[in-house]
N, C-alpha and C. Protein backbone atom coordinates (compact mmCIF):
# COMPACT_ATOMS: atom_id res chain seq x y z
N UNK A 1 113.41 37.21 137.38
CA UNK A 1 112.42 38.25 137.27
C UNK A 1 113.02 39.58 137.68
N UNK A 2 113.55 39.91 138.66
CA UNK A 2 114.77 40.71 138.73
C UNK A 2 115.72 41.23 138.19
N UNK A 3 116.10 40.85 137.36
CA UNK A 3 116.51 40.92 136.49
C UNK A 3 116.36 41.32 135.25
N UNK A 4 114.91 40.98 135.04
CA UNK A 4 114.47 41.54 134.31
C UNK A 4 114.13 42.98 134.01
N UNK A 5 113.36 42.89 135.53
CA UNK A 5 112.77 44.72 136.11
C UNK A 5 113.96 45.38 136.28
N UNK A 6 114.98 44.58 136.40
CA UNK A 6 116.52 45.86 136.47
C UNK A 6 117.10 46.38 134.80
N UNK A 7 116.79 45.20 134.24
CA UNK A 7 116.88 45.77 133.21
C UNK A 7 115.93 46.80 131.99
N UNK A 8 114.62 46.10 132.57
CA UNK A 8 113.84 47.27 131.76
C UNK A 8 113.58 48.71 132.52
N UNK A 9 114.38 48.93 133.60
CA UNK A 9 114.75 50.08 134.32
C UNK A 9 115.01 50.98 134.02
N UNK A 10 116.55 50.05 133.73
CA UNK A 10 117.61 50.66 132.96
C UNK A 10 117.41 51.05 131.62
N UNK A 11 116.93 50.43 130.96
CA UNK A 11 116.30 50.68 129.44
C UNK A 11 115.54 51.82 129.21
N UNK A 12 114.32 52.34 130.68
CA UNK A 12 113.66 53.66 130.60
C UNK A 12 114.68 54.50 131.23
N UNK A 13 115.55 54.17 131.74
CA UNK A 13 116.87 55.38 132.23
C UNK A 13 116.88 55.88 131.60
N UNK A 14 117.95 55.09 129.96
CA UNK A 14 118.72 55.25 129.32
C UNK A 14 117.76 56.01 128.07
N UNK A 15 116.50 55.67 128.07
CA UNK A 15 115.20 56.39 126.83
C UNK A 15 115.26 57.96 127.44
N UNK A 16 115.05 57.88 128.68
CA UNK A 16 115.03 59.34 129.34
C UNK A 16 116.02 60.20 128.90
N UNK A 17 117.28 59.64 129.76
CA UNK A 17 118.76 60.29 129.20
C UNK A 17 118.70 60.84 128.29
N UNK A 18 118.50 60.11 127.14
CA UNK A 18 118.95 60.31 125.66
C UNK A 18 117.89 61.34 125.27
N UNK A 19 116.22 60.88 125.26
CA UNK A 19 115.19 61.71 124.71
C UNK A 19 115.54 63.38 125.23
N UNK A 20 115.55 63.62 126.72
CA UNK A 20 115.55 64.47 127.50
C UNK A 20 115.93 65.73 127.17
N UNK A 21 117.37 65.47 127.06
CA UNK A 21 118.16 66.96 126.85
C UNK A 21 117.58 67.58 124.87
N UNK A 22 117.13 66.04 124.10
CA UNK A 22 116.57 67.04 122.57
C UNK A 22 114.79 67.49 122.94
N UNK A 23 114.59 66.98 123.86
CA UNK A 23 113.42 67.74 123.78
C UNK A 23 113.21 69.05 124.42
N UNK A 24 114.41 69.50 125.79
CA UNK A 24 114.66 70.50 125.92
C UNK A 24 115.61 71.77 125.43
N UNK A 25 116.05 70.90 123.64
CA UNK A 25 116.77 71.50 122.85
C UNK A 25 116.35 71.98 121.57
N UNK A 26 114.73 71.53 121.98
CA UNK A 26 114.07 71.84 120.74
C UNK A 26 113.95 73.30 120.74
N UNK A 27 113.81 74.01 119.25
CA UNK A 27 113.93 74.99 118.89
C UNK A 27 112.70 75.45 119.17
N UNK A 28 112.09 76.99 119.70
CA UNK A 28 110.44 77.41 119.73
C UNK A 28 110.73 77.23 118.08
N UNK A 29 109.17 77.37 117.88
CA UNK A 29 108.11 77.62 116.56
C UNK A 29 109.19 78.97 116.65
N UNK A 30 109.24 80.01 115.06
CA UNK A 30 109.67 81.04 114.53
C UNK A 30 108.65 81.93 115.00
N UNK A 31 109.65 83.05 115.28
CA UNK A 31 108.06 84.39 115.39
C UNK A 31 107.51 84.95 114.32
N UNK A 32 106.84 85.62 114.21
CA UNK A 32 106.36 85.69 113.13
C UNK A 32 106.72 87.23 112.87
N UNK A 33 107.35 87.36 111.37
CA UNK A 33 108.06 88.84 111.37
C UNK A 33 107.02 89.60 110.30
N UNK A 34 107.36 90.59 111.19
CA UNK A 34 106.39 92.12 110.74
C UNK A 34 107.01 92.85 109.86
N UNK A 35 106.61 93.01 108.79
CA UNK A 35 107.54 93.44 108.04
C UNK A 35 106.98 94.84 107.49
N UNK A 36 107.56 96.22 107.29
CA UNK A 36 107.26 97.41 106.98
C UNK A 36 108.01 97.71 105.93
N UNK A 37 107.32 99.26 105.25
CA UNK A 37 107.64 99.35 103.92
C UNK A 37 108.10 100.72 103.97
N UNK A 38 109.51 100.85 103.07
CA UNK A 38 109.10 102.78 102.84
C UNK A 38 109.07 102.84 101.30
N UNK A 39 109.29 104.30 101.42
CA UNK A 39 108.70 104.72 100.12
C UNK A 39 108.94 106.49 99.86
N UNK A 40 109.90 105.92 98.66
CA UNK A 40 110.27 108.10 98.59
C UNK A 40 109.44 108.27 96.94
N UNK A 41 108.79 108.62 96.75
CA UNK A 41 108.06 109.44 95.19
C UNK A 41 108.43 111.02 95.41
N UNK A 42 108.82 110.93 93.96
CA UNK A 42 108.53 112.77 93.59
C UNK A 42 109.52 113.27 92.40
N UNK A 43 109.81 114.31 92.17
CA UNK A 43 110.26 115.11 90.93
C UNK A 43 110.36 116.71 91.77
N UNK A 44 111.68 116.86 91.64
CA UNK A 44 112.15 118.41 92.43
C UNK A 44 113.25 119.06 91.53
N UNK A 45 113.24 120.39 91.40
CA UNK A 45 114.20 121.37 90.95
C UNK A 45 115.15 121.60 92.26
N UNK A 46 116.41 121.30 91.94
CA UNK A 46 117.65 121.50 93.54
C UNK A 46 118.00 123.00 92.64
N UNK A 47 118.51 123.34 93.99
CA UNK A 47 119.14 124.97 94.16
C UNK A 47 120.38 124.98 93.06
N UNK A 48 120.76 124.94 91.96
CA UNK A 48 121.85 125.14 92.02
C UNK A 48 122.96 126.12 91.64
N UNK A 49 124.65 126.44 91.87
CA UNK A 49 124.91 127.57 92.09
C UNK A 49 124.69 128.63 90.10
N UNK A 50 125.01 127.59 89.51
CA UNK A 50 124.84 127.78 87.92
C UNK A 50 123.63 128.71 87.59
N UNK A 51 123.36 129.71 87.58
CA UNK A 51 122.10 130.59 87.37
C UNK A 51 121.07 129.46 85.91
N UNK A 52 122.14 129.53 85.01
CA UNK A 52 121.55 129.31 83.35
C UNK A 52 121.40 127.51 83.52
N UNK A 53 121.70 126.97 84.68
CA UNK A 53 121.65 125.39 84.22
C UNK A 53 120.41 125.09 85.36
N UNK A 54 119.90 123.80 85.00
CA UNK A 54 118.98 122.82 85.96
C UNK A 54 119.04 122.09 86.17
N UNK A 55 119.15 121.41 87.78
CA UNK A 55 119.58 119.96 88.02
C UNK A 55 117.94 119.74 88.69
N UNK A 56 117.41 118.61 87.98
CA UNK A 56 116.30 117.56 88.50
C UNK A 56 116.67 116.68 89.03
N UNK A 57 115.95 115.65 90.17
CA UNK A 57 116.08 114.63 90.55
C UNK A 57 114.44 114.05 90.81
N UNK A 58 114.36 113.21 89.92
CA UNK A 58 113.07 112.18 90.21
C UNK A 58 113.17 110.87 90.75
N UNK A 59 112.41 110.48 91.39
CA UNK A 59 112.41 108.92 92.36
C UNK A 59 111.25 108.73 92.19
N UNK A 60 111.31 107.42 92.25
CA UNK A 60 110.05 106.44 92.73
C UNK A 60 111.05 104.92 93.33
N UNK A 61 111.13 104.94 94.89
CA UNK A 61 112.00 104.13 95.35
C UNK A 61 111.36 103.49 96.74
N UNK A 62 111.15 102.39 96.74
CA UNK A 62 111.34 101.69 97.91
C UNK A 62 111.56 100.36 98.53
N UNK A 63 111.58 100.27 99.31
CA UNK A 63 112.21 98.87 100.16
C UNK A 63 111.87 98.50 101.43
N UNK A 64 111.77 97.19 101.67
CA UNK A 64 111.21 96.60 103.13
C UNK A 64 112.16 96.24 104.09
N UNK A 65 111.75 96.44 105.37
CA UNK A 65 112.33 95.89 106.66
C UNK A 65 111.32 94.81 107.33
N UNK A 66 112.41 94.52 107.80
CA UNK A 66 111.61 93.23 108.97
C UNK A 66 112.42 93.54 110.07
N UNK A 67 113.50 93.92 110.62
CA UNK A 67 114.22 94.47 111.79
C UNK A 67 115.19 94.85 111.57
N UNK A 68 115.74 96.16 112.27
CA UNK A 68 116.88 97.33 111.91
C UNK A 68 116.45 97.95 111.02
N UNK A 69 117.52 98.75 110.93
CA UNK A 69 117.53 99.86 109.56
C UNK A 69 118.06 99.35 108.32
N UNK A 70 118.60 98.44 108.33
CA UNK A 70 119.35 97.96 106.97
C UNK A 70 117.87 97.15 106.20
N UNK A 71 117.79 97.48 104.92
CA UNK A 71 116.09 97.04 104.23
C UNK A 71 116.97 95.55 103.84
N UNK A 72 115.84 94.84 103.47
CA UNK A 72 115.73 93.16 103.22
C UNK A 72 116.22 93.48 101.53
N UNK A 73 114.97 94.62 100.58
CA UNK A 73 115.01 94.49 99.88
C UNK A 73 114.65 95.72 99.01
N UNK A 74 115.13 95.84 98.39
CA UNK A 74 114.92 97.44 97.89
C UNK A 74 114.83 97.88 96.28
N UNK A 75 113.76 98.74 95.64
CA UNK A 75 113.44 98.37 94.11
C UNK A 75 113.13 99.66 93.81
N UNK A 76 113.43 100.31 92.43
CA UNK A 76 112.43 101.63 92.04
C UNK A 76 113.76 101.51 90.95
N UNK A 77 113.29 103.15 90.63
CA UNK A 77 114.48 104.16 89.90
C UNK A 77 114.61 105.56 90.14
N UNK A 78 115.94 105.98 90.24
CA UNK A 78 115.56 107.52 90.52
C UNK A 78 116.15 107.98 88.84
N UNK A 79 115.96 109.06 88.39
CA UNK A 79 116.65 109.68 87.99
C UNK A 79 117.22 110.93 87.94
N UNK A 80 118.50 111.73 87.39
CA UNK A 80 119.30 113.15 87.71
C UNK A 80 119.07 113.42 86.66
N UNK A 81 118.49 114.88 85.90
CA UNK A 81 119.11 115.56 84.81
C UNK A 81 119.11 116.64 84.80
N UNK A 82 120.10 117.23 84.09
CA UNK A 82 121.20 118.33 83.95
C UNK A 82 120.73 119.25 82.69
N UNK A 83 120.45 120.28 82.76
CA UNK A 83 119.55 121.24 81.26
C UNK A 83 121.20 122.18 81.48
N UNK A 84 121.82 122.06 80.17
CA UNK A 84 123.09 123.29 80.23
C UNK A 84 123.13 123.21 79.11
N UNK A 85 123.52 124.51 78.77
CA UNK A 85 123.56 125.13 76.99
C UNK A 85 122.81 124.71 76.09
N UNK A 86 121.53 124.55 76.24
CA UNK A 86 120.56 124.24 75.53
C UNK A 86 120.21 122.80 74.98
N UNK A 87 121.29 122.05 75.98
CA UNK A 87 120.74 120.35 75.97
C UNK A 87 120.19 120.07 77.63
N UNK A 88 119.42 118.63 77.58
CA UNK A 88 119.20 118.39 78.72
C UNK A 88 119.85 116.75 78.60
N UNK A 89 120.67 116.52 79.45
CA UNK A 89 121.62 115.01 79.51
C UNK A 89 120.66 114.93 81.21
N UNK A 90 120.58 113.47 81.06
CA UNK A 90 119.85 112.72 82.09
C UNK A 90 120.61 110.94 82.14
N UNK A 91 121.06 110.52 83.46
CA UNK A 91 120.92 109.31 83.61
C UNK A 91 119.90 108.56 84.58
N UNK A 92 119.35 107.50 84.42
CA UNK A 92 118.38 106.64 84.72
C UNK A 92 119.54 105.57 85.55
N UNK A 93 118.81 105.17 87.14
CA UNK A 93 119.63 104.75 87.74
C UNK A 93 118.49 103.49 88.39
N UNK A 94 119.13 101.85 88.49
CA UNK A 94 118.06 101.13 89.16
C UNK A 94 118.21 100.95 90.54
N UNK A 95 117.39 101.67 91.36
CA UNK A 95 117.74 101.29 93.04
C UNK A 95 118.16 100.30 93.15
N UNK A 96 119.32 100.38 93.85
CA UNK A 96 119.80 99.35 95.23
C UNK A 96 119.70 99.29 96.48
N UNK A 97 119.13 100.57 96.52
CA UNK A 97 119.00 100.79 98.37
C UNK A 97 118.41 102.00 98.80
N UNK A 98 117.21 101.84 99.42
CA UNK A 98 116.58 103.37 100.45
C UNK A 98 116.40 103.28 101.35
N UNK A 99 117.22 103.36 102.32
CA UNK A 99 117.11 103.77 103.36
C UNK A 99 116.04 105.11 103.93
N UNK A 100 115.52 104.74 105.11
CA UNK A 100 114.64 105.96 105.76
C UNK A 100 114.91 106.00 107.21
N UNK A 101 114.41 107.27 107.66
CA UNK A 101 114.76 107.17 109.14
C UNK A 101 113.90 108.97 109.10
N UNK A 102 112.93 108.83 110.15
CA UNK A 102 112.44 110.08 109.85
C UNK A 102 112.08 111.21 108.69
N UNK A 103 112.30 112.12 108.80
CA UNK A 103 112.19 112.95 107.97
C UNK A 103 113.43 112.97 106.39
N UNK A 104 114.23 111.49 106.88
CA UNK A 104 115.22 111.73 105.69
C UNK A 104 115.36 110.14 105.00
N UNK A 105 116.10 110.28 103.82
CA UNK A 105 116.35 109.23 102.86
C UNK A 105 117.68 109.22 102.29
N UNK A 106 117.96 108.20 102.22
CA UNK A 106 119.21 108.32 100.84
C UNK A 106 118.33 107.24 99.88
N UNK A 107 118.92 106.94 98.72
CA UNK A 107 119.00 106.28 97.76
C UNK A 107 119.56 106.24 97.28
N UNK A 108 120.39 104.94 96.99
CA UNK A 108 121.40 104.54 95.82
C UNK A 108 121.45 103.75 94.79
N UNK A 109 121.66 103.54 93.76
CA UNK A 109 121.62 102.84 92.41
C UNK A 109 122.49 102.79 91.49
N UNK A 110 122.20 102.07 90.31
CA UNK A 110 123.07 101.73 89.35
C UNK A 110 122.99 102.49 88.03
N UNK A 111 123.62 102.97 87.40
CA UNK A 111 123.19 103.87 86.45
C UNK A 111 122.99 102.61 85.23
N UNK A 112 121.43 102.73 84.72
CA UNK A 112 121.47 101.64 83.70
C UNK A 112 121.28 102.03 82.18
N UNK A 113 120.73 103.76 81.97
CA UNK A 113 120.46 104.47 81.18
C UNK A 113 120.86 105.69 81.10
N UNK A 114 121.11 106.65 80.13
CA UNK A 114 121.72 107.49 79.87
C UNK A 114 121.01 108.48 78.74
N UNK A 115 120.59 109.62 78.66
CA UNK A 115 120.64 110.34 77.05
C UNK A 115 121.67 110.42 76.16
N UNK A 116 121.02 109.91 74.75
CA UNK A 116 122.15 109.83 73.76
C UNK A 116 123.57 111.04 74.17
N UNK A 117 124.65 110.74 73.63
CA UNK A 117 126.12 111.64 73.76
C UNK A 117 126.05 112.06 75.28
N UNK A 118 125.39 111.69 76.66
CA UNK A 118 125.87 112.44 77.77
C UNK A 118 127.35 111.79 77.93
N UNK A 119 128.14 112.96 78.60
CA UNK A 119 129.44 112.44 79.28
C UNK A 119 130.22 111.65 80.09
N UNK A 120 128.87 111.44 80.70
CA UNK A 120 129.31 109.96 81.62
C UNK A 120 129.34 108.48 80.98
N UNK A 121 128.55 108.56 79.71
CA UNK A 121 129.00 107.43 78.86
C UNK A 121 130.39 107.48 78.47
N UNK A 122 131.17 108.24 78.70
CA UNK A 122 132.86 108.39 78.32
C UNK A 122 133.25 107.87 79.85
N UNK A 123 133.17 108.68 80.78
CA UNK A 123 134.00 109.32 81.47
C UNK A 123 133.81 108.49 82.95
N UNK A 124 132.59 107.66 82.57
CA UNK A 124 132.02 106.59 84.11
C UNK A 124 131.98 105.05 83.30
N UNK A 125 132.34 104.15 84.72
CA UNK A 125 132.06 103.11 84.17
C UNK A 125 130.71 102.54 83.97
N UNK A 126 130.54 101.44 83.09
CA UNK A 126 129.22 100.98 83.01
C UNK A 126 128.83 100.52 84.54
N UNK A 127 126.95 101.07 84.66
CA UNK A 127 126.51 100.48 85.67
C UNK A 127 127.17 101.25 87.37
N UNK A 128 128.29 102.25 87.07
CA UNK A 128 128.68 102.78 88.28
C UNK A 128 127.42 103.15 89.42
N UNK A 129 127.90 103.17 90.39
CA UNK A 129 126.61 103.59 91.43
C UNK A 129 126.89 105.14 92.18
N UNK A 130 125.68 105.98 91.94
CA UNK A 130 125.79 107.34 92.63
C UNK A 130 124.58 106.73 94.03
N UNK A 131 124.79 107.91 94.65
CA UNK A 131 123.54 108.38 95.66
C UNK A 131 123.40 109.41 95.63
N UNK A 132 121.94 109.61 96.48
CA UNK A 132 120.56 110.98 96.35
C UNK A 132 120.32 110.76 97.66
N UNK A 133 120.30 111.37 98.64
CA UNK A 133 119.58 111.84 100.15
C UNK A 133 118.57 113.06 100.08
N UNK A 134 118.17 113.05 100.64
CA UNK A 134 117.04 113.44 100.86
C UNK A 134 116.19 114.31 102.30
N UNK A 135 115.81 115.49 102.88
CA UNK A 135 115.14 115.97 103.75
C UNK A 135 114.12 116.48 103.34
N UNK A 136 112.91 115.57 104.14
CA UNK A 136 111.63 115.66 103.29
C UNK A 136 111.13 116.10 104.70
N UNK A 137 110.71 117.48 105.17
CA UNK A 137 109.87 117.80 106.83
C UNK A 137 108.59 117.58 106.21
N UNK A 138 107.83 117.70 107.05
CA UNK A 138 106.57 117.90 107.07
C UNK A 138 105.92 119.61 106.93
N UNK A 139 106.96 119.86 107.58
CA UNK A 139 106.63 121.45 107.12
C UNK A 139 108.03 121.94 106.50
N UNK A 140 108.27 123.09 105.88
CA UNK A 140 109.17 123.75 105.27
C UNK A 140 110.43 123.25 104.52
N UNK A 141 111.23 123.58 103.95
CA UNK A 141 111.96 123.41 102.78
C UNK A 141 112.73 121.96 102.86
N UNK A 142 112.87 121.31 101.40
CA UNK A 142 113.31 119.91 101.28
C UNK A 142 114.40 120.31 100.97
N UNK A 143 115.74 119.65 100.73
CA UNK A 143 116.68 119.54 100.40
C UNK A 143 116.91 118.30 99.86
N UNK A 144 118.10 118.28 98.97
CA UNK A 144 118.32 116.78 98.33
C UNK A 144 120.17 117.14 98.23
N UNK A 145 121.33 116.13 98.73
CA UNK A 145 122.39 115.77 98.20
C UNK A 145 122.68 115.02 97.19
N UNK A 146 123.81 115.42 96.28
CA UNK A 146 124.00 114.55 95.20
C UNK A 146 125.12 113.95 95.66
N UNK A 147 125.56 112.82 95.28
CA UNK A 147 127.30 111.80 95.39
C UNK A 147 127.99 112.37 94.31
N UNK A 148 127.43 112.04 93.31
CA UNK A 148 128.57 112.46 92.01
C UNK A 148 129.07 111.25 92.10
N UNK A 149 129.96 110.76 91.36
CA UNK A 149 129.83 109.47 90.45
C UNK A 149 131.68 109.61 90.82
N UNK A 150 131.98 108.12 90.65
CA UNK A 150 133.57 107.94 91.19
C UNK A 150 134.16 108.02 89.48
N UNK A 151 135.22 107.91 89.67
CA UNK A 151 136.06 108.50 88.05
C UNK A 151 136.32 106.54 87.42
N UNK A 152 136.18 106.44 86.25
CA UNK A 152 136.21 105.63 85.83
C UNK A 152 137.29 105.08 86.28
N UNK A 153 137.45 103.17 86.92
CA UNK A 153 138.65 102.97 87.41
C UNK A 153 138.44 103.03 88.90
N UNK A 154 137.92 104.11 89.44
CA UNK A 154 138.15 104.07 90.86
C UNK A 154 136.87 103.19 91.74
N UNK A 155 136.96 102.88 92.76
CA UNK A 155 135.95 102.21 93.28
C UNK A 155 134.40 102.64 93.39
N UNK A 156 133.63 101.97 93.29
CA UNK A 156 132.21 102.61 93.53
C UNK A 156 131.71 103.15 94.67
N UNK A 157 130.94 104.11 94.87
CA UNK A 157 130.10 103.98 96.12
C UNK A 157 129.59 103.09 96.53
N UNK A 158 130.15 102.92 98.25
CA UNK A 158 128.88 102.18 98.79
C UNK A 158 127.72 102.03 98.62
N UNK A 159 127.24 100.99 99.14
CA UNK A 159 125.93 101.28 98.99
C UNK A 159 125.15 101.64 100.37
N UNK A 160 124.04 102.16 99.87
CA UNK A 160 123.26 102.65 100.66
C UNK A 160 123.51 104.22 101.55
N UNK A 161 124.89 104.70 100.66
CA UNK A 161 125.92 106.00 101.03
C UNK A 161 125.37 107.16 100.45
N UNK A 162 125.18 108.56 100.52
CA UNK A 162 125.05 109.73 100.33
C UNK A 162 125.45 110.71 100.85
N UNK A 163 126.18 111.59 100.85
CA UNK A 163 126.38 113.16 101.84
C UNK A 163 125.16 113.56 102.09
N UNK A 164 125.67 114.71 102.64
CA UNK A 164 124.11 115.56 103.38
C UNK A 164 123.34 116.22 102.48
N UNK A 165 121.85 116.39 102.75
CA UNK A 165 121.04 116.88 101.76
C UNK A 165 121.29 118.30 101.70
N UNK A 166 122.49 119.01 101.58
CA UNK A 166 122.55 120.34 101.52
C UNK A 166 122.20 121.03 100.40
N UNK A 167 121.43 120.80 99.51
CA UNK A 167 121.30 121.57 98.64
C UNK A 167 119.31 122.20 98.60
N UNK A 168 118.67 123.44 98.83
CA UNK A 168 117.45 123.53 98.37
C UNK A 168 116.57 123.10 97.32
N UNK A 169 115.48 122.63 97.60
CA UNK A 169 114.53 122.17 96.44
C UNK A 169 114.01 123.61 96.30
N UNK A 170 113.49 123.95 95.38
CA UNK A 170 113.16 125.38 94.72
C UNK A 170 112.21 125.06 93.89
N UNK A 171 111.73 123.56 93.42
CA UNK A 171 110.40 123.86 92.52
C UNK A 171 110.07 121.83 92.77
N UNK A 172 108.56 121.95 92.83
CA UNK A 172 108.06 120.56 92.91
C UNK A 172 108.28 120.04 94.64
N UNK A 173 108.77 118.60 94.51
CA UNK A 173 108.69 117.99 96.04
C UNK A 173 108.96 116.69 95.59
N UNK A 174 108.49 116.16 97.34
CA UNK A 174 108.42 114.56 97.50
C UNK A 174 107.86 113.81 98.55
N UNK A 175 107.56 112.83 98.41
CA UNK A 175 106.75 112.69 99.62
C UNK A 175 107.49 111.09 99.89
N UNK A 176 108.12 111.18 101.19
CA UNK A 176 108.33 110.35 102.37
C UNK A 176 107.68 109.03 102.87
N UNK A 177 107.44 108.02 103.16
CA UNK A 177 106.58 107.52 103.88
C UNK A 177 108.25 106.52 104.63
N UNK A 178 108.43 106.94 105.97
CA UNK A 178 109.25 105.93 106.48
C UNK A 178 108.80 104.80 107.15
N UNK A 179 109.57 103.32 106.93
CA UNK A 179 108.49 102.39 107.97
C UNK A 179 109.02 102.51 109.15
N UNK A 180 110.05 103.05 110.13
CA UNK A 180 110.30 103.31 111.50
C UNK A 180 108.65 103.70 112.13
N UNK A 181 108.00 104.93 111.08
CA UNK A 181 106.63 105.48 111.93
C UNK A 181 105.52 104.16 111.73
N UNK A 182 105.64 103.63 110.76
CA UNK A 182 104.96 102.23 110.92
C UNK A 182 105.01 101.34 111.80
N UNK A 183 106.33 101.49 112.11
CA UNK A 183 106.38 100.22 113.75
C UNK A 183 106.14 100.78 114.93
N UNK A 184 105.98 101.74 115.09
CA UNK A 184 105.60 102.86 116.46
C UNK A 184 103.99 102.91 116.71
């Protein structure tokens, strides 16, 4: 009988042992993630130095976070076009990436469309990627940077990359919504 009770002892030892350390290895339940949205819309005339030419930039771009600044997922199109010597050449670009952070944006994309004979159908590769940044205040003047496009052959822009928005908006706008002010 002793023997017995020593062994079914040992038997709940050895259940303990073993169960013990996975039940204090169990994983919590997942938290549950909050996920925020931004969002750049608009159509603006940029400053530029060319008196007789016009550079546009239109967007409708955005993308979600669930934590950090880097988005999960990101969708729209912007597009650039150029009015010189009495044509207007435009490419159509599909977001890959908008970033927000306050009062500013970039956006970057793929060029997937073009106006018949523009030059970058020569002179860029298919699908190359530019960026558009963006300073959108709440009060007084927007600005927008362009990338300009890498030379056929050479590597693409990063993504999610733009210079500084140094250039004036001078006609139209855009409107901002970052999700940083959403999680605050």
């Amino acid at each position: 009988m002793l023997t017995r009770t020593l062994r079914a002892t040992a038997l709940l030892a050895l259940v303990v042992a073993v169960t013990a350390p996975v039940a204090v290895a169990a994983p919590a339940p997942p938290a549950r993630e909050s996920t925020t949205v931004s969002s750049l819309e608009g159509d603006a005339r940029m400053d530029y130095a060319v008196a007789d030419q016009e550079v546009r930039v239109s967007v409708d771009a955005h993308s979600t976070y669930s934590v950090g600044s880097i988005p999960q997922r990101s969708w729209g199109t912007f597009r650039i076009s150029h009015a010189q010597d009495g044509k207007l050449y435009w490419g159509e670009f599909q977001v890959d990436c908008l970033t927000t952070g306050g009062p500013t944006a970039t956006v970057t994309g793929r060029l997937v469309r073009t106006s018949p004979g523009h030059p970058w159908l020569t002179a860029l590769d298919p699908h190359t990627r530019m960026g558009v940044s963006f300073y959108v205040p709440e009060t007084g003047q927007a600005r927008i940077g362009l990338s300009g496009a890498t030379k056929k052959g050479d590597p693409l822009l990063t993504k999610c990359m733009a210079p500084a928005a140094d250039a004036k908006v001078v006609d139209g706008g855009y409107t901002l919504h970052d999700h940083s002010r959403q999680a605050g």
